[in-house]
PDB file of N, CA and C in Angstrom:
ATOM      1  N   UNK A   1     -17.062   6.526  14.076  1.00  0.00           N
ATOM      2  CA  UNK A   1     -17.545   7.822  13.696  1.00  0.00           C
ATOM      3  C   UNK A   1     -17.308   7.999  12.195  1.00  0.00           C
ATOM      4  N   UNK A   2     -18.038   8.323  11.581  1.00  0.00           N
ATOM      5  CA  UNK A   2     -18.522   8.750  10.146  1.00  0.00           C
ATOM      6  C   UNK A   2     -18.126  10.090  10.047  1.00  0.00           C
ATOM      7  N   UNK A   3     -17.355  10.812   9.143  1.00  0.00           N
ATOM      8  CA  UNK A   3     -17.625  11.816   8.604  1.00  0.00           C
ATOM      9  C   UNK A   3     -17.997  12.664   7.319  1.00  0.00           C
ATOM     10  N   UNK A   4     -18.335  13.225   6.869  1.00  0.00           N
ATOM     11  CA  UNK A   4     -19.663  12.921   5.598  1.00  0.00           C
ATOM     12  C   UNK A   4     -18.672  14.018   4.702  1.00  0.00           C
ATOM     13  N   UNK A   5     -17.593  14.882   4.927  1.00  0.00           N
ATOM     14  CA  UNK A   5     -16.483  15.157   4.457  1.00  0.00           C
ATOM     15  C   UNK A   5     -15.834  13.289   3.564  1.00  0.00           C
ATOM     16  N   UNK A   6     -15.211  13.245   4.611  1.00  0.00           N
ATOM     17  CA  UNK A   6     -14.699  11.316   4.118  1.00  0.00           C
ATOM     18  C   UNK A   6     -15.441  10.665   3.076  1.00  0.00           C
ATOM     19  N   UNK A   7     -17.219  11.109   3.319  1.00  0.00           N
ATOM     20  CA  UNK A   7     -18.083  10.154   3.043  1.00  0.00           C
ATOM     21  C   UNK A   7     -17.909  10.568   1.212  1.00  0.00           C
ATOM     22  N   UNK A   8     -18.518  11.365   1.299  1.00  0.00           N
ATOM     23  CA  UNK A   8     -18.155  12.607  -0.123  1.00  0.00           C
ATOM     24  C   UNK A   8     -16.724  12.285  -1.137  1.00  0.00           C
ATOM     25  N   UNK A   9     -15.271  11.840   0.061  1.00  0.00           N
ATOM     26  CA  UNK A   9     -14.261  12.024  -1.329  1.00  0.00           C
ATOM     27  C   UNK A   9     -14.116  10.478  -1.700  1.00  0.00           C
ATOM     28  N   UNK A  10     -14.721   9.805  -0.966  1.00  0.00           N
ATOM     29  CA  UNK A  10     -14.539   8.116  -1.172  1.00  0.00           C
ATOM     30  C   UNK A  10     -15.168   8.253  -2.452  1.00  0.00           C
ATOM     31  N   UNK A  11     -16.649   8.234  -2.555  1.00  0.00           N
ATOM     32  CA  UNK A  11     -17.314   8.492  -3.308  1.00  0.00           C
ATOM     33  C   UNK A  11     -17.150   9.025  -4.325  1.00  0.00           C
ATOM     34  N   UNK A  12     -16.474  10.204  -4.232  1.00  0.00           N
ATOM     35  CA  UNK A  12     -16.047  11.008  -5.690  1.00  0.00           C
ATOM     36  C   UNK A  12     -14.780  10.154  -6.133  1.00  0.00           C
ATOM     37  N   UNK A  13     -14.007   9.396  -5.441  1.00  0.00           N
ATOM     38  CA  UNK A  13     -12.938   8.886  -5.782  1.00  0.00           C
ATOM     39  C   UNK A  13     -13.387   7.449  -6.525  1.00  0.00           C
ATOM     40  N   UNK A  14     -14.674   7.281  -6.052  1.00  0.00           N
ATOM     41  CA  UNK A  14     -15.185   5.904  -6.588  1.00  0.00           C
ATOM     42  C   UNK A  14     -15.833   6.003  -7.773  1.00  0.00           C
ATOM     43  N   UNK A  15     -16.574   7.361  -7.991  1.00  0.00           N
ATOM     44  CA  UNK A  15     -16.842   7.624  -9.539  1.00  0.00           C
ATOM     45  C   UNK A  15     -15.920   7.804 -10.206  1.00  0.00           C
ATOM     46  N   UNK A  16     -15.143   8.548  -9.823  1.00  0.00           N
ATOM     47  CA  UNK A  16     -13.970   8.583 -10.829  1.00  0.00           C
ATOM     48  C   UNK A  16     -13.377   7.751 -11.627  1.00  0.00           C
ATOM     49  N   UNK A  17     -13.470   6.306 -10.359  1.00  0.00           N
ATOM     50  CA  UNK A  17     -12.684   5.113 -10.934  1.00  0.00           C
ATOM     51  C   UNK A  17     -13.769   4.883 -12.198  1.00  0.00           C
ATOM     52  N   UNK A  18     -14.810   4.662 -11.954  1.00  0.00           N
ATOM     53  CA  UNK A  18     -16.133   4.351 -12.754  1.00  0.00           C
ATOM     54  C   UNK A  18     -16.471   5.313 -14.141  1.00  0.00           C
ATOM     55  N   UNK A  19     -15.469   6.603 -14.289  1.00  0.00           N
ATOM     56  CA  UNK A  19     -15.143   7.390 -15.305  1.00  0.00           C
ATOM     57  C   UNK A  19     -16.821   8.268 -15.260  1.00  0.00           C
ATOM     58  N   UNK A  20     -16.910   8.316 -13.762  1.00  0.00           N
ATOM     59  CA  UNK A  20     -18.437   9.200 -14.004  1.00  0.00           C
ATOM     60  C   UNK A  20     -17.815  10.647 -13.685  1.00  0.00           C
ATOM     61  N   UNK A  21     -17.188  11.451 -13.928  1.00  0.00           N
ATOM     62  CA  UNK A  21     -16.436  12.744 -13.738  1.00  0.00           C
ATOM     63  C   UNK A  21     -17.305  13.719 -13.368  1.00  0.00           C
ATOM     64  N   UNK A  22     -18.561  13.937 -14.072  1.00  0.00           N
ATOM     65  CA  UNK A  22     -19.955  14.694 -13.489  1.00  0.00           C
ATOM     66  C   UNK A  22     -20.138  14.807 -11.837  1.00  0.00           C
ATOM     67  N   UNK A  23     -20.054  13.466 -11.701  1.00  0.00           N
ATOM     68  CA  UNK A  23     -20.838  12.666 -10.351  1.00  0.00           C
ATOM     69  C   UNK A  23     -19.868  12.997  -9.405  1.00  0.00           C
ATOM     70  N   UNK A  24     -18.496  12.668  -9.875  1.00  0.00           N
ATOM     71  CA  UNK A  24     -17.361  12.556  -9.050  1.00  0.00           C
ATOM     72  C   UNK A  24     -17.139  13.962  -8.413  1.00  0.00           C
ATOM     73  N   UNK A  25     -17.114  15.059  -9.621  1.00  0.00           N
ATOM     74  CA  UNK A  25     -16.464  16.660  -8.991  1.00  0.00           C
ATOM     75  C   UNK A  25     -17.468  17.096  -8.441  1.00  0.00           C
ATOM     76  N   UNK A  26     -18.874  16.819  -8.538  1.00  0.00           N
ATOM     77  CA  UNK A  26     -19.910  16.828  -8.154  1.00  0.00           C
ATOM     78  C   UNK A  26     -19.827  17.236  -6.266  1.00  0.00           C
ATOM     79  N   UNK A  27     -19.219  15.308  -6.355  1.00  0.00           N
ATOM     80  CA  UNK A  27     -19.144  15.219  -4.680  1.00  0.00           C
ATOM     81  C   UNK A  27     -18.052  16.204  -4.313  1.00  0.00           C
ATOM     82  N   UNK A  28     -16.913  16.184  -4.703  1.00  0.00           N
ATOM     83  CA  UNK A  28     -15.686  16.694  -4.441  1.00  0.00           C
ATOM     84  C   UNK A  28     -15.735  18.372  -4.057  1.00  0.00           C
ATOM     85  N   UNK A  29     -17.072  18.980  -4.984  1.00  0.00           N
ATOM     86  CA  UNK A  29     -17.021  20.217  -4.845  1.00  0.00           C
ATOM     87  C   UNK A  29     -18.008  20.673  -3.562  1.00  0.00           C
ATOM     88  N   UNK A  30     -18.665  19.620  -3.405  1.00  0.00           N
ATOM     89  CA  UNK A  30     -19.656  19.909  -2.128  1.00  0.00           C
ATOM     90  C   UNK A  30     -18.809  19.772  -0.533  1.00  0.00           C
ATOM     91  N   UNK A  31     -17.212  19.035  -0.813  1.00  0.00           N
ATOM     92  CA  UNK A  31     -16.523  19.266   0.067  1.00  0.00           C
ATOM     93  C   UNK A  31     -16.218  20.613  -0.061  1.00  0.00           C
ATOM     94  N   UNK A  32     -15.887  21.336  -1.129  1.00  0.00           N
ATOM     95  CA  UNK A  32     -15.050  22.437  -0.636  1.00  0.00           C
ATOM     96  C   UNK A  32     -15.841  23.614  -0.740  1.00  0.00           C
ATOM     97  N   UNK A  33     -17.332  23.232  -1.077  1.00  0.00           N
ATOM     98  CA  UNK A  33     -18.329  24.220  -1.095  1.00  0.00           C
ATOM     99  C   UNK A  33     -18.343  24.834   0.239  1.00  0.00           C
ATOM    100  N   UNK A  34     -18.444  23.457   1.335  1.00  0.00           N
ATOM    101  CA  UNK A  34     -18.749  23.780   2.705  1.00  0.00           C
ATOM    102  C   UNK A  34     -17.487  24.085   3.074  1.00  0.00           C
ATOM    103  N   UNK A  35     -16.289  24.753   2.630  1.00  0.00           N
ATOM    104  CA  UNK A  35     -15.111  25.159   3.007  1.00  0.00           C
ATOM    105  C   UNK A  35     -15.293  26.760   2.763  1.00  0.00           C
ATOM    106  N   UNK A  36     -16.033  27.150   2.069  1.00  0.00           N
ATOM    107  CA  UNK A  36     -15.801  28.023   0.742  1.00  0.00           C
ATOM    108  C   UNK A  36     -14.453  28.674  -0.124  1.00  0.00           C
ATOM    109  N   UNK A  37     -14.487  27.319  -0.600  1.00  0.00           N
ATOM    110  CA  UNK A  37     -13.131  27.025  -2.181  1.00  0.00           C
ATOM    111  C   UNK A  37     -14.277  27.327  -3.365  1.00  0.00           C
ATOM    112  N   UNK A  38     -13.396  27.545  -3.835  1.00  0.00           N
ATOM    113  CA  UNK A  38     -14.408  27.178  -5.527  1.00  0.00           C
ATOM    114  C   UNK A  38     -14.058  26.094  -5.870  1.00  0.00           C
ATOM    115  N   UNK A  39     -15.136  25.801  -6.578  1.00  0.00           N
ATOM    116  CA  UNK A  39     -15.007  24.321  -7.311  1.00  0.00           C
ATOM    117  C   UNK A  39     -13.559  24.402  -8.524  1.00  0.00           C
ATOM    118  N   UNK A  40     -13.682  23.037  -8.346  1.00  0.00           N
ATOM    119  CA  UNK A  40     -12.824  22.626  -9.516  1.00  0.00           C
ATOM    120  C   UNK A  40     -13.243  22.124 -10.589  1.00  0.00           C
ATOM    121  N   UNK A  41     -12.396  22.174 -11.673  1.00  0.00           N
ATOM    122  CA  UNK A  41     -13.000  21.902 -13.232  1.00  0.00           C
ATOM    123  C   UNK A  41     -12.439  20.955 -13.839  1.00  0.00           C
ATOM    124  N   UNK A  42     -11.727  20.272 -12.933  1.00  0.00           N
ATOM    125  CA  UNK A  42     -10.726  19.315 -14.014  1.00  0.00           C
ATOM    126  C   UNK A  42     -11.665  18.170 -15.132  1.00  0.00           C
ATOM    127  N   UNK A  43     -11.072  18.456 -15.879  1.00  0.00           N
ATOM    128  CA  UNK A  43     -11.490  17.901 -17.104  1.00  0.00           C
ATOM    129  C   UNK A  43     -11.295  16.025 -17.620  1.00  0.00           C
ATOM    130  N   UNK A  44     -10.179  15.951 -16.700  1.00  0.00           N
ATOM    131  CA  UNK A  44     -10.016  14.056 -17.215  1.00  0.00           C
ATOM    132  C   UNK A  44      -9.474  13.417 -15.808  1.00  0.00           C
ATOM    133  N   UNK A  45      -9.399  12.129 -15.741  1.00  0.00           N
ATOM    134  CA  UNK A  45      -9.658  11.475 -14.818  1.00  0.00           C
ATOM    135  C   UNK A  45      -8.524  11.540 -14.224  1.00  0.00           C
ATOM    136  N   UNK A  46      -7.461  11.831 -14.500  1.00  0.00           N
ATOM    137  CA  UNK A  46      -5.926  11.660 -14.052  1.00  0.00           C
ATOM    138  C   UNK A  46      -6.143  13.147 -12.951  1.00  0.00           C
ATOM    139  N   UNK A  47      -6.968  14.373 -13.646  1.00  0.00           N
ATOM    140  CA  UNK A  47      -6.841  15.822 -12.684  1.00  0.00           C
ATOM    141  C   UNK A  47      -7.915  15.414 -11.814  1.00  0.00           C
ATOM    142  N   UNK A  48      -8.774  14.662 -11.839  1.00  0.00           N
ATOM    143  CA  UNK A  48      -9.792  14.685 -10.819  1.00  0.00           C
ATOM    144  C   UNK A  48      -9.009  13.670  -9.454  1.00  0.00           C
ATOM    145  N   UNK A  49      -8.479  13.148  -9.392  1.00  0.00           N
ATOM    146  CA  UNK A  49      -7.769  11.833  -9.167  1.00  0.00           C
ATOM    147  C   UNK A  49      -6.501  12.444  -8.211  1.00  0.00           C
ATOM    148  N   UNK A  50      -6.004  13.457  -8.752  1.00  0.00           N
ATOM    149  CA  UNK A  50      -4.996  14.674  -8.175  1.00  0.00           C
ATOM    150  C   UNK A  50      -5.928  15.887  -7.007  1.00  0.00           C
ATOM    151  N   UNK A  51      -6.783  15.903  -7.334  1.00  0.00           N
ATOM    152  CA  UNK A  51      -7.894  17.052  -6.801  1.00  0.00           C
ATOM    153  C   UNK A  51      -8.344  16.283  -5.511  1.00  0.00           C
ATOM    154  N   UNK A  52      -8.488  14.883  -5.848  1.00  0.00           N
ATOM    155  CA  UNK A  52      -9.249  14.812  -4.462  1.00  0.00           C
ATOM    156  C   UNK A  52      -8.416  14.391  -3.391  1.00  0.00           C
ATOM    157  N   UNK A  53      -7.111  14.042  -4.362  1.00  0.00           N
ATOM    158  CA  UNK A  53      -5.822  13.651  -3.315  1.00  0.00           C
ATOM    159  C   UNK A  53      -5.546  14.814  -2.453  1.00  0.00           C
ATOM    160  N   UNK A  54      -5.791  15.684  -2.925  1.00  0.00           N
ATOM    161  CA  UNK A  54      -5.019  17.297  -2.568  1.00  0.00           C
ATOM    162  C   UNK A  54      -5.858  18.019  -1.581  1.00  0.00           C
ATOM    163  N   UNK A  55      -7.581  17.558  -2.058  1.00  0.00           N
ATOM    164  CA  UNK A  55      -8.621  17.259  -1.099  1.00  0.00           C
ATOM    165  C   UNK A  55      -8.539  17.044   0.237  1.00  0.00           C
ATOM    166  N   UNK A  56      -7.886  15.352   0.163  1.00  0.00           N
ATOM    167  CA  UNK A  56      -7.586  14.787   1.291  1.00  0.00           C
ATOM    168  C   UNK A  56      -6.518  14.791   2.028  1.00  0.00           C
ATOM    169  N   UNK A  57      -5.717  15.507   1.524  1.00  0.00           N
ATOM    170  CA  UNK A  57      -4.087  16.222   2.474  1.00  0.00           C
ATOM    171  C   UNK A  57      -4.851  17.385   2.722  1.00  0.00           C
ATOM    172  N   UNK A  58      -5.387  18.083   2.742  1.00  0.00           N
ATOM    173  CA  UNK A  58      -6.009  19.380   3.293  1.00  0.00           C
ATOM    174  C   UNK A  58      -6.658  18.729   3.884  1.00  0.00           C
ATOM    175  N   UNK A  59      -7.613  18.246   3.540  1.00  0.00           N
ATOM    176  CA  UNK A  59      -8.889  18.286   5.033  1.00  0.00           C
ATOM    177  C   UNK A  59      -8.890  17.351   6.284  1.00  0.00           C
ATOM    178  N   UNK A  60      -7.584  16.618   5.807  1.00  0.00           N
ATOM    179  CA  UNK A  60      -7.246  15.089   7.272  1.00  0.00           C
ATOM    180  C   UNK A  60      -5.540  15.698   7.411  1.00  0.00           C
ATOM    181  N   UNK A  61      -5.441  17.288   7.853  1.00  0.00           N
ATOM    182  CA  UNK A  61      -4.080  17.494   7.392  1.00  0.00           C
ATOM    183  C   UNK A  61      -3.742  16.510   8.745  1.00  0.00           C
ATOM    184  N   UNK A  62      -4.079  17.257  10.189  1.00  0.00           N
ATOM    185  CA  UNK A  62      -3.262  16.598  11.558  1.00  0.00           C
ATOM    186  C   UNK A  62      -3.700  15.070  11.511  1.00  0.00           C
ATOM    187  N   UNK A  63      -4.280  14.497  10.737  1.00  0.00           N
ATOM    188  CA  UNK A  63      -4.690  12.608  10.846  1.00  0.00           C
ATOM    189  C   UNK A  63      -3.932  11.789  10.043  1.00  0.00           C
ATOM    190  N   UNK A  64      -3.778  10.647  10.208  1.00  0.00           N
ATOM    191  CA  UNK A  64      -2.907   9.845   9.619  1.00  0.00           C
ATOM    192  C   UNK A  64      -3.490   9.073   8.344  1.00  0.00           C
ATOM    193  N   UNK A  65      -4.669   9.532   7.392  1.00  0.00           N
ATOM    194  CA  UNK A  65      -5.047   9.347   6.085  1.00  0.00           C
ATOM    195  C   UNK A  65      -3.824   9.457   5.036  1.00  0.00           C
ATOM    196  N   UNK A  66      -2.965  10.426   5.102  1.00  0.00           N
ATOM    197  CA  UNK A  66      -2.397  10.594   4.053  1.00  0.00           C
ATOM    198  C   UNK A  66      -1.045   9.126   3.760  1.00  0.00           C
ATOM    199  N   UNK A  67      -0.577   8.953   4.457  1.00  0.00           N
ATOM    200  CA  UNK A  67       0.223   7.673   4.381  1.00  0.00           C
ATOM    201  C   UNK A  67      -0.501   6.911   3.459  1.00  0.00           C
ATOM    202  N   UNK A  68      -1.216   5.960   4.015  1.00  0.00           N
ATOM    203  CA  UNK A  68      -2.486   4.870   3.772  1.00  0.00           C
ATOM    204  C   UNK A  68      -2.824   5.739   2.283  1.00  0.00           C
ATOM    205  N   UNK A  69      -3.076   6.444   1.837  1.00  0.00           N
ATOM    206  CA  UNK A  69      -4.227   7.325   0.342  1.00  0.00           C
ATOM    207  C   UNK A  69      -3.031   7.482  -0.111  1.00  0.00           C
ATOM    208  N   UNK A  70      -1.395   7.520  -0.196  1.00  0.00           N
ATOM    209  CA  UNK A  70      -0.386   7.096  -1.365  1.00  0.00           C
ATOM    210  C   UNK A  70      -0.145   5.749  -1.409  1.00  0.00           C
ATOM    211  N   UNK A  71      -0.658   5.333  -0.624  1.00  0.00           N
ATOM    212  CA  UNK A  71       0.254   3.788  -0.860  1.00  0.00           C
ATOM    213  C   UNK A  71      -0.678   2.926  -1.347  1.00  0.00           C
ATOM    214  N   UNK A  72      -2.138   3.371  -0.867  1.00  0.00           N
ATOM    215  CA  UNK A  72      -3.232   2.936  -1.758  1.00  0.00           C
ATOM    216  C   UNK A  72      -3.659   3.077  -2.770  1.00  0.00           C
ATOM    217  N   UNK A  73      -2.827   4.908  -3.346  1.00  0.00           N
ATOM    218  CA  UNK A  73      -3.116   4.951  -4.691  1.00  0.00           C
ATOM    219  C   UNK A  73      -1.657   4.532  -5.578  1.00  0.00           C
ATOM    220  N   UNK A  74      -0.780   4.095  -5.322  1.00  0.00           N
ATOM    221  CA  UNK A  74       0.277   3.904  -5.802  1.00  0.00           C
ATOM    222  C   UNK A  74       1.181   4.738  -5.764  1.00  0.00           C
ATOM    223  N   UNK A  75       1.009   6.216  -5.176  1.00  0.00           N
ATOM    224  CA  UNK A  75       1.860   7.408  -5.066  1.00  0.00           C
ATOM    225  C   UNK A  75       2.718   7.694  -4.550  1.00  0.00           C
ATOM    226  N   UNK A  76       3.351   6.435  -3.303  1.00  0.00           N
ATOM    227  CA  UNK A  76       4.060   6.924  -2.390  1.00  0.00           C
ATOM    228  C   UNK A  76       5.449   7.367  -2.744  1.00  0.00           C
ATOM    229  N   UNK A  77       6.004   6.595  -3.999  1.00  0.00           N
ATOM    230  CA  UNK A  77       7.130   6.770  -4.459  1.00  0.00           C
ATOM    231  C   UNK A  77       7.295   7.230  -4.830  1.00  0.00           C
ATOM    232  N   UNK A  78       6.056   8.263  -5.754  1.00  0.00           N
ATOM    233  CA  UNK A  78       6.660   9.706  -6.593  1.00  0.00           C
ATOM    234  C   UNK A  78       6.518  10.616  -5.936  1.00  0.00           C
ATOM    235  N   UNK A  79       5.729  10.541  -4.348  1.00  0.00           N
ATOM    236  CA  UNK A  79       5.257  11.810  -3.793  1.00  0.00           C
ATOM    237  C   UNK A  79       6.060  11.779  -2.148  1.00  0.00           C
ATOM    238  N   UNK A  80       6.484  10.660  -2.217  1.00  0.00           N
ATOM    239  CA  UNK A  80       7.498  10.644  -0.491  1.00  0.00           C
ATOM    240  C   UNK A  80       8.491   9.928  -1.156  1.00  0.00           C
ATOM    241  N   UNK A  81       9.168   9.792  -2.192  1.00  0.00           N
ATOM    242  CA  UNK A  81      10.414   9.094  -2.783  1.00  0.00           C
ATOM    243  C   UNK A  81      10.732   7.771  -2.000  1.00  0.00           C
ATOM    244  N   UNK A  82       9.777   6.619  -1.334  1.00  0.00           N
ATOM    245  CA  UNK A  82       9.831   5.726  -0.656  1.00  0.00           C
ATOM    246  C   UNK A  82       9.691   4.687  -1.672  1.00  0.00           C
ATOM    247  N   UNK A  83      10.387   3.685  -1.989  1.00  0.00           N
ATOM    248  CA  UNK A  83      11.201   2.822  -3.319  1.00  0.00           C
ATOM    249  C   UNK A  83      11.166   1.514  -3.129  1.00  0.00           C
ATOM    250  N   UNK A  84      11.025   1.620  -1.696  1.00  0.00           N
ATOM    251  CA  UNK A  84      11.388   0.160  -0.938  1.00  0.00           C
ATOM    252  C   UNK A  84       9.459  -0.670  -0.895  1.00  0.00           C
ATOM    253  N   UNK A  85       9.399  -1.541  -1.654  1.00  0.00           N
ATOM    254  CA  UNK A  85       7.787  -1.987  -1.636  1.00  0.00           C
ATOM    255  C   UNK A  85       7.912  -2.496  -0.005  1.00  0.00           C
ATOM    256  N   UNK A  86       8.507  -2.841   0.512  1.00  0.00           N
ATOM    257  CA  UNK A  86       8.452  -3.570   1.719  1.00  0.00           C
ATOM    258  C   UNK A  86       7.747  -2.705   2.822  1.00  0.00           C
ATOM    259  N   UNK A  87       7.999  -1.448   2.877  1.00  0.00           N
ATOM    260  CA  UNK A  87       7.990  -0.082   3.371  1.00  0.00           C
ATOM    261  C   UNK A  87       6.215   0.089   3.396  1.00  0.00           C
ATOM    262  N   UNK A  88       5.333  -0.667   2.580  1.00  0.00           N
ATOM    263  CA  UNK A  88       4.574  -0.251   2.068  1.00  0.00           C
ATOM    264  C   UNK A  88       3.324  -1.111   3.051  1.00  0.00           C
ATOM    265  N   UNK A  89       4.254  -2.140   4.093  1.00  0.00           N
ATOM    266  CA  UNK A  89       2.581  -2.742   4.785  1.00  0.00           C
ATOM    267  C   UNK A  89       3.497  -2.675   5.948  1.00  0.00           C
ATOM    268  N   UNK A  90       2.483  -3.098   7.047  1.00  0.00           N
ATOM    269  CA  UNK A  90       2.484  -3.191   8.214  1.00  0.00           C
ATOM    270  C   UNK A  90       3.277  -4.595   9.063  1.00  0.00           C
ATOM    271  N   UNK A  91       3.937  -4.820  10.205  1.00  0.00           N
ATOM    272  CA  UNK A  91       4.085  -5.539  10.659  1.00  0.00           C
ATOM    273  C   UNK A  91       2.794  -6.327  10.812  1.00  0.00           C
ATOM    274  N   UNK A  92       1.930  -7.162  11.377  1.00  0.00           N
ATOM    275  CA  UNK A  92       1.216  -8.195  11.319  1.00  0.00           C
ATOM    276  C   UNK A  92       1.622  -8.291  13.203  1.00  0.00           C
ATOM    277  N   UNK A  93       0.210  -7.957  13.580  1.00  0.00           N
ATOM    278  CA  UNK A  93       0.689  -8.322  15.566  1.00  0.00           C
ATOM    279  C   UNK A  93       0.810  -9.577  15.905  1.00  0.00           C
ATOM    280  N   UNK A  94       2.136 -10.093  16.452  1.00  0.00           N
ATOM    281  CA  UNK A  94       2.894 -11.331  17.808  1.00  0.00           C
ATOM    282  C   UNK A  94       1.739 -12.076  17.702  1.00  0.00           C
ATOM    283  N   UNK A  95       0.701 -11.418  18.631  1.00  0.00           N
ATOM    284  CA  UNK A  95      -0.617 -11.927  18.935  1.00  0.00           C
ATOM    285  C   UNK A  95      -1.174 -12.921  18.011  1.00  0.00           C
ATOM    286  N   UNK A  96      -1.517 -12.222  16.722  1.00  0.00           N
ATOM    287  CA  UNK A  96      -2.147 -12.640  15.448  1.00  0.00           C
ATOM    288  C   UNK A  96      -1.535 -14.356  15.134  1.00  0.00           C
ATOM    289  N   UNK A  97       0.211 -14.023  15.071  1.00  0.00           N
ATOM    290  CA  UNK A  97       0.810 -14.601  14.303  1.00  0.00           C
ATOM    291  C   UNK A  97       0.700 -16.137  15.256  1.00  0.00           C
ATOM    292  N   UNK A  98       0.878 -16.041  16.679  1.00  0.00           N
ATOM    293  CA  UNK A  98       0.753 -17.020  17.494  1.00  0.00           C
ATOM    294  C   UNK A  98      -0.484 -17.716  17.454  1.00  0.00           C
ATOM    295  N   UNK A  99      -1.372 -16.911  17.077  1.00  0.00           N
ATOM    296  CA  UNK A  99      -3.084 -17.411  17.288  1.00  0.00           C
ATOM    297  C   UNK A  99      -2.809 -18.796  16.010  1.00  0.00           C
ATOM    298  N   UNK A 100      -2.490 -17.964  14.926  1.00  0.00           N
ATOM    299  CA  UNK A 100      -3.173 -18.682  13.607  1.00  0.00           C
ATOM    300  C   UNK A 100      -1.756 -18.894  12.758  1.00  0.00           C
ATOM    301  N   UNK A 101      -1.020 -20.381  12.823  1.00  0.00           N
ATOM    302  CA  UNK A 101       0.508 -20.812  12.599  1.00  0.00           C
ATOM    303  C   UNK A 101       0.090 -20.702  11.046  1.00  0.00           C
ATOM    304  N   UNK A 102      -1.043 -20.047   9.916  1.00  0.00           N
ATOM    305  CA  UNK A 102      -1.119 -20.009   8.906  1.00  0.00           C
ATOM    306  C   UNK A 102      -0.513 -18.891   8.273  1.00  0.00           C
ATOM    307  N   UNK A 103      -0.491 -17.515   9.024  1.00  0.00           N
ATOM    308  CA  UNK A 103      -0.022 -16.272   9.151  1.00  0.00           C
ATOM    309  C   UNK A 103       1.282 -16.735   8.973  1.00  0.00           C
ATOM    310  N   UNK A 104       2.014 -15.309   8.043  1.00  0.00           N
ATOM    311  CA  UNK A 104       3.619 -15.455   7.848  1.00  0.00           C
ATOM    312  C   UNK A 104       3.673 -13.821   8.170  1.00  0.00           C
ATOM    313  N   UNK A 105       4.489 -13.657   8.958  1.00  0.00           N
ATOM    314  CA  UNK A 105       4.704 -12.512   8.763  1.00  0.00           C
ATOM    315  C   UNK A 105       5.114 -11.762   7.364  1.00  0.00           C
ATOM    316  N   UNK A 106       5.144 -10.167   7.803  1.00  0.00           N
ATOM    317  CA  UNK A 106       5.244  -9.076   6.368  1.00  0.00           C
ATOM    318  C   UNK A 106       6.607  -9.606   6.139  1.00  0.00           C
ATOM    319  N   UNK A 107       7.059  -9.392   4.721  1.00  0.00           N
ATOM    320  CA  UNK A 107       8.643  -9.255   4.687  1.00  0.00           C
ATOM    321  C   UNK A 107       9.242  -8.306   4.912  1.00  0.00           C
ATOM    322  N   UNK A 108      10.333  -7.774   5.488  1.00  0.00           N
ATOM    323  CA  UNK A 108      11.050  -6.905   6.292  1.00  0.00           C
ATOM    324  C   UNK A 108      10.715  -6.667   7.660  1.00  0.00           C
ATOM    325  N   UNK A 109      10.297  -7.214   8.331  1.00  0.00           N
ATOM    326  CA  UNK A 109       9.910  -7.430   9.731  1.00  0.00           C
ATOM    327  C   UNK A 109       9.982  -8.494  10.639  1.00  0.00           C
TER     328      UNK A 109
END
């Protein structure tokens, strides 16, 4: 399942990277249009970048996005004080590891 909320902050998060800021708050505001927020104005790539994070803790509050969107953006440690890089992936499933003797498991697990 697709949701065109999701579809919208990927997107604005992907212009952003691309320094298209127009394009980006663009999408970002058509999320919170259909909320009715007012748009946002941020001006450089670091506030747009914050906006859609803040975006996406509001609008996936009860879903498990927000973990995964600090650790993907590098945030987890300034925004959940979590220090430990190890902390930062997944065990790797029994299953997996038995299938294919190329697999090493994560470290700390």
């Amino acid at each position: 399942m697709l949701r065109i909320a999701e579809q919208y902050l990927i997107r604005s998060e992907a212009r952003t990277q691309q320094n298209k800021l127009t394009a980006a708050l663009s999408d970002l505001n058509a999320v919170r249009d259909r909320a009715g927020l007012p748009a946002v104005t941020a001006a450089t790539s670091e506030a747009v970048l914050l906006a859609i994070e803040n975006e996406r803790r509001v609008e996936f509050a009860l879903e498990p996005h927000r973990w995964f969107d600090l650790v993907r953006t590098g945030r987890a440690a300034t925004v959940l004080g979590v220090t430990d890089a190890k902390r930062y992936v997944l065990p790797l499933p029994v299953d997996q590891l038995l299938v294919d003797k190329a697999l090493v498991q994560n470290e700390g697990y």
